[in-house]
Each structure stands twice: as structure tokens, then as C-alpha cells.
PDB file of N, CA and C in Angstrom:
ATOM      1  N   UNK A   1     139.992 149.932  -2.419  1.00  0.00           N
ATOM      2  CA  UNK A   1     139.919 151.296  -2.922  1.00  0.00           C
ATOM      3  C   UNK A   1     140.768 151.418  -4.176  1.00  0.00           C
ATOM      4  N   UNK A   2     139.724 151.954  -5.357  1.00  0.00           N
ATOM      5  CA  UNK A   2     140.525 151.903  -6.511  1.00  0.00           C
ATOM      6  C   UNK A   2     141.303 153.462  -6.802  1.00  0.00           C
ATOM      7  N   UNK A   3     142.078 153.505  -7.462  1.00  0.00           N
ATOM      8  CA  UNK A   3     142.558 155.003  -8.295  1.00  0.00           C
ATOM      9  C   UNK A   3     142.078 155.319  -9.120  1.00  0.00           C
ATOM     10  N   UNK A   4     141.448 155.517  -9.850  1.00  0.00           N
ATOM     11  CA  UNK A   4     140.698 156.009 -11.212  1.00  0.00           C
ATOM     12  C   UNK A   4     141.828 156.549 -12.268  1.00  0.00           C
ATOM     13  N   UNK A   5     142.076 157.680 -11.574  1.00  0.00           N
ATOM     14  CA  UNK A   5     143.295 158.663 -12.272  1.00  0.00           C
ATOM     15  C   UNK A   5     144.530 158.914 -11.385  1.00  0.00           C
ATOM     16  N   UNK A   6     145.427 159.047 -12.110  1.00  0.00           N
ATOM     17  CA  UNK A   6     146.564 159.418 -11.362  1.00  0.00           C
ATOM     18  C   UNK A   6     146.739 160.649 -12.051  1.00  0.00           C
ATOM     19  N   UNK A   7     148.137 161.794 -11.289  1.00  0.00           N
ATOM     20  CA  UNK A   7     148.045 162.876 -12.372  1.00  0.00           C
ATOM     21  C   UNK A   7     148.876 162.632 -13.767  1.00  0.00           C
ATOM     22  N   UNK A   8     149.539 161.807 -13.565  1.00  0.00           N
ATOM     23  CA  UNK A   8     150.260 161.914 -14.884  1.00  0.00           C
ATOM     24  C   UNK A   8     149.471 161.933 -16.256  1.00  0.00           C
ATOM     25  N   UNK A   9     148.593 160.750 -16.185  1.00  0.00           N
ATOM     26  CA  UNK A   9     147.757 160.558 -16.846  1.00  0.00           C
ATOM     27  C   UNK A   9     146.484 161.738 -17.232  1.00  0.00           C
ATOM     28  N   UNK A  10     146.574 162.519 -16.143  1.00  0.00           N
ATOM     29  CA  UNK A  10     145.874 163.843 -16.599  1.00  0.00           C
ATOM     30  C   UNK A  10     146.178 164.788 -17.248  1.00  0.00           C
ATOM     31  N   UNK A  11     147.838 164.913 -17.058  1.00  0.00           N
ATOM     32  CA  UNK A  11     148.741 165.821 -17.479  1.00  0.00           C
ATOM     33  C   UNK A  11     149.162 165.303 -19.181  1.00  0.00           C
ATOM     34  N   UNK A  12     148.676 164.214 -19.861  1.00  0.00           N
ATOM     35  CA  UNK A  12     149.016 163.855 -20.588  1.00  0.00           C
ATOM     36  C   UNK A  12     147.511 163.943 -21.884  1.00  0.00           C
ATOM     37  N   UNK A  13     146.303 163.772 -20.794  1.00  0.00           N
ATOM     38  CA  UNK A  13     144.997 164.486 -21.515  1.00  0.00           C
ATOM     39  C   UNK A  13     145.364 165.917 -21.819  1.00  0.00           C
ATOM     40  N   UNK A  14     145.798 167.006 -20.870  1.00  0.00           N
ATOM     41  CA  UNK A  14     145.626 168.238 -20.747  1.00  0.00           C
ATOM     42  C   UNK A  14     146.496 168.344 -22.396  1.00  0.00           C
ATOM     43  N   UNK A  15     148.184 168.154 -22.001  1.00  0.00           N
ATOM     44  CA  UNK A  15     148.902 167.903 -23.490  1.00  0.00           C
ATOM     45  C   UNK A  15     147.932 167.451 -24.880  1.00  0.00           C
ATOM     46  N   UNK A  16     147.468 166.218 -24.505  1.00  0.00           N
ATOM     47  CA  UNK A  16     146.920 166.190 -25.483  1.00  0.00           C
ATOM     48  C   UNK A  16     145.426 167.347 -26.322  1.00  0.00           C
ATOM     49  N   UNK A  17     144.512 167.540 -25.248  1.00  0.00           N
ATOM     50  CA  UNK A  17     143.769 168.784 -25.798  1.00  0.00           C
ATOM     51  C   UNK A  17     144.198 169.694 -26.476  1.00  0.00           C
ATOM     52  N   UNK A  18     145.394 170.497 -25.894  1.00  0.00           N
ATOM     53  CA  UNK A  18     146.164 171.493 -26.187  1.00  0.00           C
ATOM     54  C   UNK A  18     146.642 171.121 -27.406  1.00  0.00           C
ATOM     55  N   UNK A  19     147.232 169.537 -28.215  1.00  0.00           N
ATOM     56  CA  UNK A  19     147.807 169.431 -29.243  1.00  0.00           C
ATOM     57  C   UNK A  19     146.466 169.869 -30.315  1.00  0.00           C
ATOM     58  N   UNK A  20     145.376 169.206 -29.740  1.00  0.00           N
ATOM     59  CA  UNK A  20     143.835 168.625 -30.988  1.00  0.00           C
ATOM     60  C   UNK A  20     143.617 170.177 -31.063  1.00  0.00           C
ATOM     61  N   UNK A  21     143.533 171.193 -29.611  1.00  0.00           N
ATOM     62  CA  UNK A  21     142.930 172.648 -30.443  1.00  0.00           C
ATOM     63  C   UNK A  21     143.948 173.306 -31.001  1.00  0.00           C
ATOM     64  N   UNK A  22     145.243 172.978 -30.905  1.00  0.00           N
ATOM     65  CA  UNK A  22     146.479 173.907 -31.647  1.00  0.00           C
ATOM     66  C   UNK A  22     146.200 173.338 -33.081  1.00  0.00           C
ATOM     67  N   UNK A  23     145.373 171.886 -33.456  1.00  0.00           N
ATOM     68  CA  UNK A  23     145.734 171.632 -34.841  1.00  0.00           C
ATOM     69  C   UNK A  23     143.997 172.118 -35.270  1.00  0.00           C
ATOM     70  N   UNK A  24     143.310 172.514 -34.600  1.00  0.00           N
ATOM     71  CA  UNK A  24     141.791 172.933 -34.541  1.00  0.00           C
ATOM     72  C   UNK A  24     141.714 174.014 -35.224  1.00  0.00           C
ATOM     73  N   UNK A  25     142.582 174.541 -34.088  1.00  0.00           N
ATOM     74  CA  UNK A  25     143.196 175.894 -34.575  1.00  0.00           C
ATOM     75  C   UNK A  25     143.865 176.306 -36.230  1.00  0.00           C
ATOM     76  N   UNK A  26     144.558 175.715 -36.033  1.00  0.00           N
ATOM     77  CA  UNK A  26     145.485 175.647 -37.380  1.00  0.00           C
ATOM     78  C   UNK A  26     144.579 175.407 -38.506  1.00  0.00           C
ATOM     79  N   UNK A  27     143.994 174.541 -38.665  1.00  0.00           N
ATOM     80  CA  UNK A  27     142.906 174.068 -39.633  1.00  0.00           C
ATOM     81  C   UNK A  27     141.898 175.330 -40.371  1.00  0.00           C
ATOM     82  N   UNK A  28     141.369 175.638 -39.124  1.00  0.00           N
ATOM     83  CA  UNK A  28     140.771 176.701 -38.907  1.00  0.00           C
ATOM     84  C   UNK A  28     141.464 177.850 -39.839  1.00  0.00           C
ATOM     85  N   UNK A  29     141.865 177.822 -39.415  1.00  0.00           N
ATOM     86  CA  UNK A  29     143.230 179.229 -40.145  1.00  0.00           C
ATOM     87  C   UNK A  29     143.302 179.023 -41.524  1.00  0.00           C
ATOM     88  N   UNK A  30     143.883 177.497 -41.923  1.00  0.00           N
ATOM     89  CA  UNK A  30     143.816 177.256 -43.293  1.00  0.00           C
ATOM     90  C   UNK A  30     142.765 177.464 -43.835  1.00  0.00           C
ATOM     91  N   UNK A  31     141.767 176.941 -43.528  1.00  0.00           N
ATOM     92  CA  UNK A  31     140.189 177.207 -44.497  1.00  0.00           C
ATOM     93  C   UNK A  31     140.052 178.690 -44.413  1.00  0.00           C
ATOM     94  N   UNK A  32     140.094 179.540 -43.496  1.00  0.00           N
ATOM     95  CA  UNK A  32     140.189 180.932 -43.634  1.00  0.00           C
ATOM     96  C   UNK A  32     141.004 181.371 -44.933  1.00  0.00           C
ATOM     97  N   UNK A  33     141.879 181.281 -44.349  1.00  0.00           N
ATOM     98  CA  UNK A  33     142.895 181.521 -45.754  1.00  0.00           C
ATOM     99  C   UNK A  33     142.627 181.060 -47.095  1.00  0.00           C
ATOM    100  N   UNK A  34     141.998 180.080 -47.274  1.00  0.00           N
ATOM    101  CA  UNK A  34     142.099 179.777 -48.382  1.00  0.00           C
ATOM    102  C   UNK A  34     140.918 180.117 -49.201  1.00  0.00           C
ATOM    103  N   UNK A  35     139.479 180.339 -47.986  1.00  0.00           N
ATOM    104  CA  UNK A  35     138.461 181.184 -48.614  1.00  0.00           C
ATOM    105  C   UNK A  35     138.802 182.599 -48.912  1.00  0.00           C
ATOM    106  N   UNK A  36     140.020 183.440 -48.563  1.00  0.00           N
ATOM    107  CA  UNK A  36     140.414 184.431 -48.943  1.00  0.00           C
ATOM    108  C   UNK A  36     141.094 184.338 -50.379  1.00  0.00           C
ATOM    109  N   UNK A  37     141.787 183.757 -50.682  1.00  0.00           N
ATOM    110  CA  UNK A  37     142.221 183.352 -51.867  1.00  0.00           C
ATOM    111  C   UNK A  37     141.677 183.365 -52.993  1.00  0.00           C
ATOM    112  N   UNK A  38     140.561 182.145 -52.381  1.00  0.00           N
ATOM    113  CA  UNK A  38     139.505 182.052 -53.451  1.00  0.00           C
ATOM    114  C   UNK A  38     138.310 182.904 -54.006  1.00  0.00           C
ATOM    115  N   UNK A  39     138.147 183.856 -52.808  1.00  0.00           N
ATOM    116  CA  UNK A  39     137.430 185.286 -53.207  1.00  0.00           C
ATOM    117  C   UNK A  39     138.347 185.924 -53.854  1.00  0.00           C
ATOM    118  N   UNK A  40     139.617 185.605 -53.752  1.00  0.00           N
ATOM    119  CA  UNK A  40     140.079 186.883 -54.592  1.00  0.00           C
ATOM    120  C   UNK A  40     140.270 186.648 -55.753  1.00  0.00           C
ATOM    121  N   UNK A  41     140.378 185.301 -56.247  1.00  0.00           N
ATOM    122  CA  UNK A  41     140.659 184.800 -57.631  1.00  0.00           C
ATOM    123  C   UNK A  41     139.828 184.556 -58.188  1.00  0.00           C
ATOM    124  N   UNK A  42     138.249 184.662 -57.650  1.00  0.00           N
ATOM    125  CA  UNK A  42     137.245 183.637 -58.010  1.00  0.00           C
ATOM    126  C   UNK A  42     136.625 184.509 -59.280  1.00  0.00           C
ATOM    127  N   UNK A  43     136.713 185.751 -59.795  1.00  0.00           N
ATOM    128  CA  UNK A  43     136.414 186.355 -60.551  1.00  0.00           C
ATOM    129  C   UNK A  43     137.252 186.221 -61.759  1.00  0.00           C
ATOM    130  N   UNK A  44     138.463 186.148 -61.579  1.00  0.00           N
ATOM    131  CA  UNK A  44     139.231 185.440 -62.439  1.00  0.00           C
ATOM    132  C   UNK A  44     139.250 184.539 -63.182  1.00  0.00           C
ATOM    133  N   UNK A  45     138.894 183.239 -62.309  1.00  0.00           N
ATOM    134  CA  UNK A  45     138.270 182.007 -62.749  1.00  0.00           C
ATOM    135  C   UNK A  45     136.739 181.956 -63.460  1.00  0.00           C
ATOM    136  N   UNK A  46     136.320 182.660 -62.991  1.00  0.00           N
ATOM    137  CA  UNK A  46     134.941 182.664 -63.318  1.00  0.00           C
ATOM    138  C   UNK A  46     134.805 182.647 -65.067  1.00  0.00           C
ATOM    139  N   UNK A  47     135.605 184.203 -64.798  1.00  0.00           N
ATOM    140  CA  UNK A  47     136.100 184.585 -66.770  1.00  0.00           C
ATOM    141  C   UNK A  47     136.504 183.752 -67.124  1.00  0.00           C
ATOM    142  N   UNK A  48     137.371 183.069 -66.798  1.00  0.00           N
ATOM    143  CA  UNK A  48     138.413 182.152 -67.374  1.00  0.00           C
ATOM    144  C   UNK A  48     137.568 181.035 -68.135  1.00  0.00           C
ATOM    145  N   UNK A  49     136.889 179.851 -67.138  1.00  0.00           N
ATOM    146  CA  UNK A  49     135.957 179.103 -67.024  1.00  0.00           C
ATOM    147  C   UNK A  49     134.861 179.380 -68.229  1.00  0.00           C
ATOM    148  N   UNK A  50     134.438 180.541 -68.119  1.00  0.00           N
ATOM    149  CA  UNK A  50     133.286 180.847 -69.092  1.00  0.00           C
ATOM    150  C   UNK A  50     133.418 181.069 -70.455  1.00  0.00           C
ATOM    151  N   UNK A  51     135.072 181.728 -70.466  1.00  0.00           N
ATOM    152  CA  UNK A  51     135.759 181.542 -72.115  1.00  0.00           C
ATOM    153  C   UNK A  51     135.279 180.109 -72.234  1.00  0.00           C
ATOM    154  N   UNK A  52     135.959 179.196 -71.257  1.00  0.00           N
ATOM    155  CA  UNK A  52     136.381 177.589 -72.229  1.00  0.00           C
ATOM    156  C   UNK A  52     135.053 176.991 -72.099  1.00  0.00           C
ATOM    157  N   UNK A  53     134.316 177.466 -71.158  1.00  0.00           N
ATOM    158  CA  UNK A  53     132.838 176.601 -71.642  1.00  0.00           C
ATOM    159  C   UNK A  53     132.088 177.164 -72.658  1.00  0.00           C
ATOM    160  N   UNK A  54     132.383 178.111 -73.040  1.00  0.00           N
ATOM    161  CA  UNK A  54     131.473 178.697 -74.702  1.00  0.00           C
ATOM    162  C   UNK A  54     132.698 178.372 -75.500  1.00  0.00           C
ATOM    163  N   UNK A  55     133.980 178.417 -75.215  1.00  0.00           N
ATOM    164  CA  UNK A  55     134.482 177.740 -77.176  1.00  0.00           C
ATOM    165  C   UNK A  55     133.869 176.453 -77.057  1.00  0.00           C
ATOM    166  N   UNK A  56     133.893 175.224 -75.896  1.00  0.00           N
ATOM    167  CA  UNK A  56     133.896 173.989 -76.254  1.00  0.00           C
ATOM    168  C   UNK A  56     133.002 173.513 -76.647  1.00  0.00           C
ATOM    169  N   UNK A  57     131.682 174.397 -75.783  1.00  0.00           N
ATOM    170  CA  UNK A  57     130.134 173.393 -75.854  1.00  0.00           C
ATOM    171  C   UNK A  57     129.352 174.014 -76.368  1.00  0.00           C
ATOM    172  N   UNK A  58     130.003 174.922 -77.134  1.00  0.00           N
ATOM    173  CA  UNK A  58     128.827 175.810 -78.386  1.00  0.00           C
ATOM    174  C   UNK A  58     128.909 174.976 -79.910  1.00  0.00           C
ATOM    175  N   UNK A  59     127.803 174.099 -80.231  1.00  0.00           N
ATOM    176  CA  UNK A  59     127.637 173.206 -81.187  1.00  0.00           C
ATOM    177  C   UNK A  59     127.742 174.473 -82.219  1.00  0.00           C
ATOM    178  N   UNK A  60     128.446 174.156 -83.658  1.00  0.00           N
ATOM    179  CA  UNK A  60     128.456 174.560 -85.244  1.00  0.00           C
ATOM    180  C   UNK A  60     127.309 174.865 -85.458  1.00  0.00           C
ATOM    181  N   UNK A  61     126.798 176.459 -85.654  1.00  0.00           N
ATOM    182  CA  UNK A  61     125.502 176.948 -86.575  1.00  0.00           C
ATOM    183  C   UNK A  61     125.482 176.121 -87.750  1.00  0.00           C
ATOM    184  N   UNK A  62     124.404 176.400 -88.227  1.00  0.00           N
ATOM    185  CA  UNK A  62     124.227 176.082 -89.425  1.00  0.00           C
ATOM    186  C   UNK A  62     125.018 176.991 -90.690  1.00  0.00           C
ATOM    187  N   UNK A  63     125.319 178.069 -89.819  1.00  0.00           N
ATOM    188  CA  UNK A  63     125.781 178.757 -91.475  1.00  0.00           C
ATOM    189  C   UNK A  63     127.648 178.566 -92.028  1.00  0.00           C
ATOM    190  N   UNK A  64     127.939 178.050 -90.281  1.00  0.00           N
ATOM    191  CA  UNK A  64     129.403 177.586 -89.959  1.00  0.00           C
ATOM    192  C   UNK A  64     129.465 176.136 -91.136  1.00  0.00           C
ATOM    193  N   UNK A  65     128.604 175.197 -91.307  1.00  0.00           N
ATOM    194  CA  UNK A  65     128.851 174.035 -91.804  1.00  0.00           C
ATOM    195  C   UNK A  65     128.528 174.563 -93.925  1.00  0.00           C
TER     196      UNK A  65
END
């Protein structure tokens, strides 16, 4: 007759679950947060972004040369 499990070894799964959804958790939270952020700045950037892509990649008219 074998043992399969003992409890310790269960008690050390249970710990461990509890660590993986506390960092599940946490994770979770961060990407929340940080899609808040980024909605809030993203209009900001947007402007920002759209200045420097029309000075850089707008080629010289002809009447400029």
C-alpha cells in the first residue's frame, strides 16, 4: 500500500497557489493600471507624435528648394 500524498506536501501546493494567484493578481492590477495611464496620456502623445512625424517626413516642396 502506497501513500500518494501526505499533508505536508499538500499544504505546500495550497501555499504555493495562493503565492501564483497573489502574483496573478498583482499582474493583473499592473496592466490595469497602466492601461489607465495610458488612456490618460494617450492624447498627449498622440499630439506629440504627430508634431514629429510631419516636421520629419514631410519631403521639401518645390517652392522651399
Amino acid at each position: 500500500m502506497f501513500l500518494t500524498a501526505n499533508p505536508p506536501s499538500e499544504n505546500c501546493q495550497k501555499e504555493q497557489r495562493a503565492t501564483d494567484l497573489q502574483i496573478l493578481r498583482f499582474s493583473l492590477q499592473l496592466r490595469e493600471l497602466r492601461i489607465h495611464v495610458l488612456s490618460f496620456f494617450n492624447p498627449f502623445f498622440s499630439i506629440f507624435l504627430a508634431s514629429q512625424t510631419n516636421r520629419e517626413s514631410s519631403p521639401p516642396s518645390v517652392f522651399e528648394i
